[in-house]
N, C-alpha and C. Protein backbone atom coordinates (compact mmCIF):
# COMPACT_ATOMS: atom_id res chain seq x y z
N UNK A 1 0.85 -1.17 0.00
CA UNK A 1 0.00 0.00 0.00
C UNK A 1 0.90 1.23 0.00
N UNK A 2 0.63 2.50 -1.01
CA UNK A 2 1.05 3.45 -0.85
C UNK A 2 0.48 4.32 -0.56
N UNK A 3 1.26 6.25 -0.13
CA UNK A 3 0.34 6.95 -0.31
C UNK A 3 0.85 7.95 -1.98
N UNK A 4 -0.80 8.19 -2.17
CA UNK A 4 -1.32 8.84 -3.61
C UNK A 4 -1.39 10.51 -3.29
N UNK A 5 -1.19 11.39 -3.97
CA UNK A 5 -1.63 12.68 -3.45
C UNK A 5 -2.50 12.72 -4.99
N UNK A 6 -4.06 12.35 -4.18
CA UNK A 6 -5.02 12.90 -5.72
C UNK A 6 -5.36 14.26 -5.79
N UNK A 7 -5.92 14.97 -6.51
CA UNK A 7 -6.20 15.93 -7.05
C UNK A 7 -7.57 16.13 -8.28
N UNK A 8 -8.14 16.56 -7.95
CA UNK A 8 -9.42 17.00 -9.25
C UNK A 8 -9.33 18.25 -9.73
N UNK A 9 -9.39 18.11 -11.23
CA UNK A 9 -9.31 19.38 -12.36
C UNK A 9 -10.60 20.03 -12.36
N UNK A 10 -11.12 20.81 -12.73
CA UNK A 10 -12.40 21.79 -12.84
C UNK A 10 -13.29 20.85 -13.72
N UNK A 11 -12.82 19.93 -14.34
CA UNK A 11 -13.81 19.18 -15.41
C UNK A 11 -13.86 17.60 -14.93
N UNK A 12 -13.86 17.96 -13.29
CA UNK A 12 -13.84 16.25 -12.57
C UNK A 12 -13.46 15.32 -12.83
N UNK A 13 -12.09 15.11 -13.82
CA UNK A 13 -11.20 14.59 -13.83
C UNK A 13 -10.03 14.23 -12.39
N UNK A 14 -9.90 13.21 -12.05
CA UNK A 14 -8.94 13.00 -10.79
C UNK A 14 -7.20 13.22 -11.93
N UNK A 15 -6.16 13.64 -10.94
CA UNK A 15 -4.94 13.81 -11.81
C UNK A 15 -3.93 13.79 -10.46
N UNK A 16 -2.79 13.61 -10.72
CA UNK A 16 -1.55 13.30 -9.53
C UNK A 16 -0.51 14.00 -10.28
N UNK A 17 0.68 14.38 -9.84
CA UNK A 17 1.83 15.07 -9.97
C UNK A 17 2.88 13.91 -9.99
N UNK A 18 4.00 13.81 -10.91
CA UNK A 18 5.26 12.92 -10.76
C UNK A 18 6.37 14.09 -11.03
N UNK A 19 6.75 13.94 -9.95
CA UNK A 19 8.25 14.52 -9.93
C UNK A 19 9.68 13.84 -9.81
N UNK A 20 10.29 14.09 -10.78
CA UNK A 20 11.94 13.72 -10.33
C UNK A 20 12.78 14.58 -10.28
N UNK A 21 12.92 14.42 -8.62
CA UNK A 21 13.75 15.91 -8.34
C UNK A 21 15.01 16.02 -8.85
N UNK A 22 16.10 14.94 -9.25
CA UNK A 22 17.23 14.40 -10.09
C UNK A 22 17.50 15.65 -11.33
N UNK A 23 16.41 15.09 -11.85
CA UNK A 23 16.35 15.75 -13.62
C UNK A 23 15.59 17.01 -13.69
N UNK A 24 15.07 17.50 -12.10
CA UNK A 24 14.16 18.56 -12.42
C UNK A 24 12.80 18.94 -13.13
N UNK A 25 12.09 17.73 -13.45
CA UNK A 25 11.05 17.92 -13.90
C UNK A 25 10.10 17.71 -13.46
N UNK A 26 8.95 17.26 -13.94
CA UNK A 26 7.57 16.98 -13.43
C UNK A 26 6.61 16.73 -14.69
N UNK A 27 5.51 16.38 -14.10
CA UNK A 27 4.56 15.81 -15.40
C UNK A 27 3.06 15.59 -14.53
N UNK A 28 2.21 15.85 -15.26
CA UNK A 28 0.79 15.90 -14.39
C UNK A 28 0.08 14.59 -15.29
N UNK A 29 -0.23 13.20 -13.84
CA UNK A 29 -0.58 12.31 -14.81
C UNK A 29 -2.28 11.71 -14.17
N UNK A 30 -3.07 11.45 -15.27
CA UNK A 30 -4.52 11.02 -15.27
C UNK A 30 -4.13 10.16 -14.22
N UNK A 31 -5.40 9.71 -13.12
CA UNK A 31 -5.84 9.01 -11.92
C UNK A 31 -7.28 8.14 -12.55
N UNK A 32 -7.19 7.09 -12.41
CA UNK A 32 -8.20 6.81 -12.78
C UNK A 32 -8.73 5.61 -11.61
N UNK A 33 -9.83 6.10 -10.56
CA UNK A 33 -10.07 5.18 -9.49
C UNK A 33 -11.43 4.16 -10.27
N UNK A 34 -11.46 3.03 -9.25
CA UNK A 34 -12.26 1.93 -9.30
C UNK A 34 -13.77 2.79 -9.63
N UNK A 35 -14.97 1.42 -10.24
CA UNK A 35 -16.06 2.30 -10.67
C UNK A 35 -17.00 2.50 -9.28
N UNK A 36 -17.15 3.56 -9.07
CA UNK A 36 -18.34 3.91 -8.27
C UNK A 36 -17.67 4.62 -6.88
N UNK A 37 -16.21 5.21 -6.94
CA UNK A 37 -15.68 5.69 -5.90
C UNK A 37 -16.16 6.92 -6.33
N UNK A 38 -16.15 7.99 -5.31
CA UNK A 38 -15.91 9.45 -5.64
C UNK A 38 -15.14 9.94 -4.13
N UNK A 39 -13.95 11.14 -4.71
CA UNK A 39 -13.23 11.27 -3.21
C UNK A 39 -13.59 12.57 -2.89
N UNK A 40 -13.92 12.78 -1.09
CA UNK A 40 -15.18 13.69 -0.59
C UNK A 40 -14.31 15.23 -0.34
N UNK A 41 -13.11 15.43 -1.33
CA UNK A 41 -12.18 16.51 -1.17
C UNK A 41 -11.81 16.75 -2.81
N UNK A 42 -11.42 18.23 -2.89
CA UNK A 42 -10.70 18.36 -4.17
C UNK A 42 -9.35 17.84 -4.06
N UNK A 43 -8.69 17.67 -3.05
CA UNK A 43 -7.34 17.27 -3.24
C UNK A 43 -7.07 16.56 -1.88
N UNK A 44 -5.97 15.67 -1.81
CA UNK A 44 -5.99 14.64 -0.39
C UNK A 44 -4.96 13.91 -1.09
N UNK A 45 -4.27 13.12 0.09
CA UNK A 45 -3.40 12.29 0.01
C UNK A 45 -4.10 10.63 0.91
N UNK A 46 -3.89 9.87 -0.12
CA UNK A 46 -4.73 8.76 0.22
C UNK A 46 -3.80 7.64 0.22
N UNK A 47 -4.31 6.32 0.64
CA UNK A 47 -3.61 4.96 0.92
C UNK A 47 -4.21 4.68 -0.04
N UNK A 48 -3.47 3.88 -1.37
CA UNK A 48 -4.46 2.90 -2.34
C UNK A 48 -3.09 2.26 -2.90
N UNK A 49 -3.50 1.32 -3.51
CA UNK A 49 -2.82 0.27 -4.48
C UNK A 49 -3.15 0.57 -5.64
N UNK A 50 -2.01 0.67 -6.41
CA UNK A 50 -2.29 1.41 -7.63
C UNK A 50 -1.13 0.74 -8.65
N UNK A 51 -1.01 1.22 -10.16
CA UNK A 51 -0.30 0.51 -11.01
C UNK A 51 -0.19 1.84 -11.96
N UNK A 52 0.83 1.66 -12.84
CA UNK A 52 1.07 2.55 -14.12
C UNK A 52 0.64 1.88 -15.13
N UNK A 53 -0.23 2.67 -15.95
CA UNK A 53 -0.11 2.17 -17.82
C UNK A 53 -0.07 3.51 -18.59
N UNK A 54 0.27 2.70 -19.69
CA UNK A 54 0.72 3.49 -20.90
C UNK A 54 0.02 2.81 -22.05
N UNK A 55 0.26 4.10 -23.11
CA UNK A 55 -0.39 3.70 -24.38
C UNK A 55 0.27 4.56 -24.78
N UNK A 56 0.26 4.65 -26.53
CA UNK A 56 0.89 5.19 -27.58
C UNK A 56 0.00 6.28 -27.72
N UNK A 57 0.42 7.68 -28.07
CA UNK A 57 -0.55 8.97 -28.29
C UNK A 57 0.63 9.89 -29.47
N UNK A 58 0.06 9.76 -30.36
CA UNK A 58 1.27 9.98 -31.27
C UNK A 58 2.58 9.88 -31.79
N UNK A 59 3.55 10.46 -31.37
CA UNK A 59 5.13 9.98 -31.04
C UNK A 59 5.62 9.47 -30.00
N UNK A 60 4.71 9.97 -28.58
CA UNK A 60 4.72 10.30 -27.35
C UNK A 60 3.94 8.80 -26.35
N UNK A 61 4.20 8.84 -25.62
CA UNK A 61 3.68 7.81 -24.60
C UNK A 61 3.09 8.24 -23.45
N UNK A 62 1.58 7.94 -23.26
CA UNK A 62 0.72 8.83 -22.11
C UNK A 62 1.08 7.84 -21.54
N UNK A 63 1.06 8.38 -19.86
CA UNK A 63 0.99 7.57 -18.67
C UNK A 63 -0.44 7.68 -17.77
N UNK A 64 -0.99 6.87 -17.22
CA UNK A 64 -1.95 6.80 -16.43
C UNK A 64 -1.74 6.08 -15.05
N UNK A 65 -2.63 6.49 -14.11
CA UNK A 65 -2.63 5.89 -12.91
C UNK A 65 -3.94 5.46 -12.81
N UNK A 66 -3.96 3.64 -12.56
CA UNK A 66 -5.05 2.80 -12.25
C UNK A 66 -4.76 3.01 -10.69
N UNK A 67 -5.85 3.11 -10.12
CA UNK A 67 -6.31 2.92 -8.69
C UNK A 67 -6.64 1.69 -8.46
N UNK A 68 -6.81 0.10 -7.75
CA UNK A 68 -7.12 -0.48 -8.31
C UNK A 68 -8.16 -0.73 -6.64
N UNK A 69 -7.26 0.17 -5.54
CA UNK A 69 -8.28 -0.38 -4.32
C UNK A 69 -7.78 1.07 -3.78
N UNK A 70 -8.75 1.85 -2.81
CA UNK A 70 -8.51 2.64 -1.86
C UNK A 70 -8.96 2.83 -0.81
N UNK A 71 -8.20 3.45 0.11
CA UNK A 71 -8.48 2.84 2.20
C UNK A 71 -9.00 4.28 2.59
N UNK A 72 -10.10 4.25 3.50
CA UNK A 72 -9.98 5.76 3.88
C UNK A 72 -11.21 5.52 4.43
N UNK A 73 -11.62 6.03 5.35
CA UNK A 73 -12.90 6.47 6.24
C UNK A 73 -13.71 7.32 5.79
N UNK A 74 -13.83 8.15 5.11
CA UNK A 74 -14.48 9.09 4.42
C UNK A 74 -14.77 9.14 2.77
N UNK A 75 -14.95 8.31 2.44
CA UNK A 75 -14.93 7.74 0.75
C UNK A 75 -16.51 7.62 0.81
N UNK A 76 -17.10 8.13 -0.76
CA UNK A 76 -18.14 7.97 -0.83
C UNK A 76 -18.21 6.71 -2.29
N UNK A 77 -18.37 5.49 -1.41
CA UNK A 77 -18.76 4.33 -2.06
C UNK A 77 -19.95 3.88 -2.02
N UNK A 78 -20.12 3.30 -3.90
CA UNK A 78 -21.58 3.15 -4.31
C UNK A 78 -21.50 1.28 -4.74
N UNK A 79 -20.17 1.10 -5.13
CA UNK A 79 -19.96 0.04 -5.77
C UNK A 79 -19.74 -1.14 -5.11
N UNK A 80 -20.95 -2.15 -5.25
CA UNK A 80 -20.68 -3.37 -4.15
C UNK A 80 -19.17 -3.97 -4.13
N UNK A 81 -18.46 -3.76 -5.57
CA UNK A 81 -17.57 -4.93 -6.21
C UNK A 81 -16.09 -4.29 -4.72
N UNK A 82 -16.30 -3.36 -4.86
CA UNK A 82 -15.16 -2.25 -3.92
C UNK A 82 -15.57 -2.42 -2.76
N UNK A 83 -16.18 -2.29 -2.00
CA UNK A 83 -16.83 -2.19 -0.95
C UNK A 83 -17.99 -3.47 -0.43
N UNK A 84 -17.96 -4.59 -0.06
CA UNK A 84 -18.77 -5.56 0.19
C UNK A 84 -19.77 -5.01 0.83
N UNK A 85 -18.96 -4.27 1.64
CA UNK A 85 -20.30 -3.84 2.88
C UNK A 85 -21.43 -3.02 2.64
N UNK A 86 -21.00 -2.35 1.74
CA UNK A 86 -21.97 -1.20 1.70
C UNK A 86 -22.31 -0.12 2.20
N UNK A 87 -20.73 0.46 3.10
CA UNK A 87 -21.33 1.08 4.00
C UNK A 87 -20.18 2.39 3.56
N UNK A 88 -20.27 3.69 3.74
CA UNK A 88 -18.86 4.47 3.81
C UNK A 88 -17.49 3.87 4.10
N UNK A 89 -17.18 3.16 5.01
CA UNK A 89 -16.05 2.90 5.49
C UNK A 89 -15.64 2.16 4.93
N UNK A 90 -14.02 1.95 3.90
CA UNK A 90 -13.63 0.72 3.53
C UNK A 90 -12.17 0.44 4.91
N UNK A 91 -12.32 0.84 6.61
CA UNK A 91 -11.64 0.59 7.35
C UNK A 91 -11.99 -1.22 7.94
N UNK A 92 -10.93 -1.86 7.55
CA UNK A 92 -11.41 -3.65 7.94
C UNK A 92 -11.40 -4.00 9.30
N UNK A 93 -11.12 -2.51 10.24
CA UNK A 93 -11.21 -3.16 11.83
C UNK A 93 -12.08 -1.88 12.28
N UNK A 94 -13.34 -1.28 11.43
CA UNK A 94 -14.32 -0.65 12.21
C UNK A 94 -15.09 -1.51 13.06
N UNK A 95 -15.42 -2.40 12.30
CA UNK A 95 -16.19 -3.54 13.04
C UNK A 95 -16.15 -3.92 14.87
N UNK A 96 -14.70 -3.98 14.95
CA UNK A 96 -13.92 -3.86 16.32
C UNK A 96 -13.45 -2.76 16.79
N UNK A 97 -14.55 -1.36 16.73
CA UNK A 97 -14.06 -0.31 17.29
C UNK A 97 -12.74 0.55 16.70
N UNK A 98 -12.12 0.32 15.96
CA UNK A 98 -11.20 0.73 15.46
C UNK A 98 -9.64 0.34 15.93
N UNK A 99 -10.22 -1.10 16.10
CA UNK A 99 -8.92 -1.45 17.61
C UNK A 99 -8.14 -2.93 16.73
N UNK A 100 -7.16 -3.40 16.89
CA UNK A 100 -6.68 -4.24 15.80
C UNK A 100 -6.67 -5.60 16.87
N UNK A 101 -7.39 -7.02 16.30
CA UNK A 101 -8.16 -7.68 17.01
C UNK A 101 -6.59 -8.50 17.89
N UNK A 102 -6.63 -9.26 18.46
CA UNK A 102 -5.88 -10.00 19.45
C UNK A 102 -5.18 -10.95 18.39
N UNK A 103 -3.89 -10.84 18.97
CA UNK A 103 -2.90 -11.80 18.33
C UNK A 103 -2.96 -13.46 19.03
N UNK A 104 -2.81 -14.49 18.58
CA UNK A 104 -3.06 -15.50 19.12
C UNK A 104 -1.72 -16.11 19.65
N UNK A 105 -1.08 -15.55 19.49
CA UNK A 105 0.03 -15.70 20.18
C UNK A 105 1.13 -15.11 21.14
């Protein structure tokens, strides 16, 4: 699990920043989360599992960011496939108070 710093454009597009401070540059790249998330901020830094792709766009090679799962207490989830429960919270020890259950050993 990492953390993401997302971001939304004026045309509700989600988008993230890559920087390499090395070479001095930067590049603003598409976010694209699971279906039926929406995140309850214009901008936030989140826990999710995520992946890079690419595709060919003329000469040039776009990059994208798949979201493929994201953690957070405040997420407005619609999508059973993401969320079993159905409920706001994708936290796996609300259930137990917010407390992390007993080790058996």
């Amino acid at each position: 699990m990492a953390k993401l710093f997302i971001a939304r454009n004026r045309y509700g597009k989600y988008y993230a920043k890559v920087v390499n401070n090395y070479h001095k540059c930067q590049k603003l790249v598409s976010v694209f989360l699971p279906n039926g998330v929406e995140l309850p901020r214009d901008y936030g830094t989140y826990d999710c599992e995520y992946y890079l792709s690419c595709y060919p766009k003329g000469n040039n090679v776009e990059i994208n960011i798949i979201v493929t799962k994201i953690y957070g207490s405040q997420l407005d989830v619609v999508n059973p496939q993401v969320n079993p429960a159905g409920v706001q919270s994708l936290n796996p020890y609300e259930e137990y108070n917010n407390s992390t259950p007993e080790l058996p050993f």
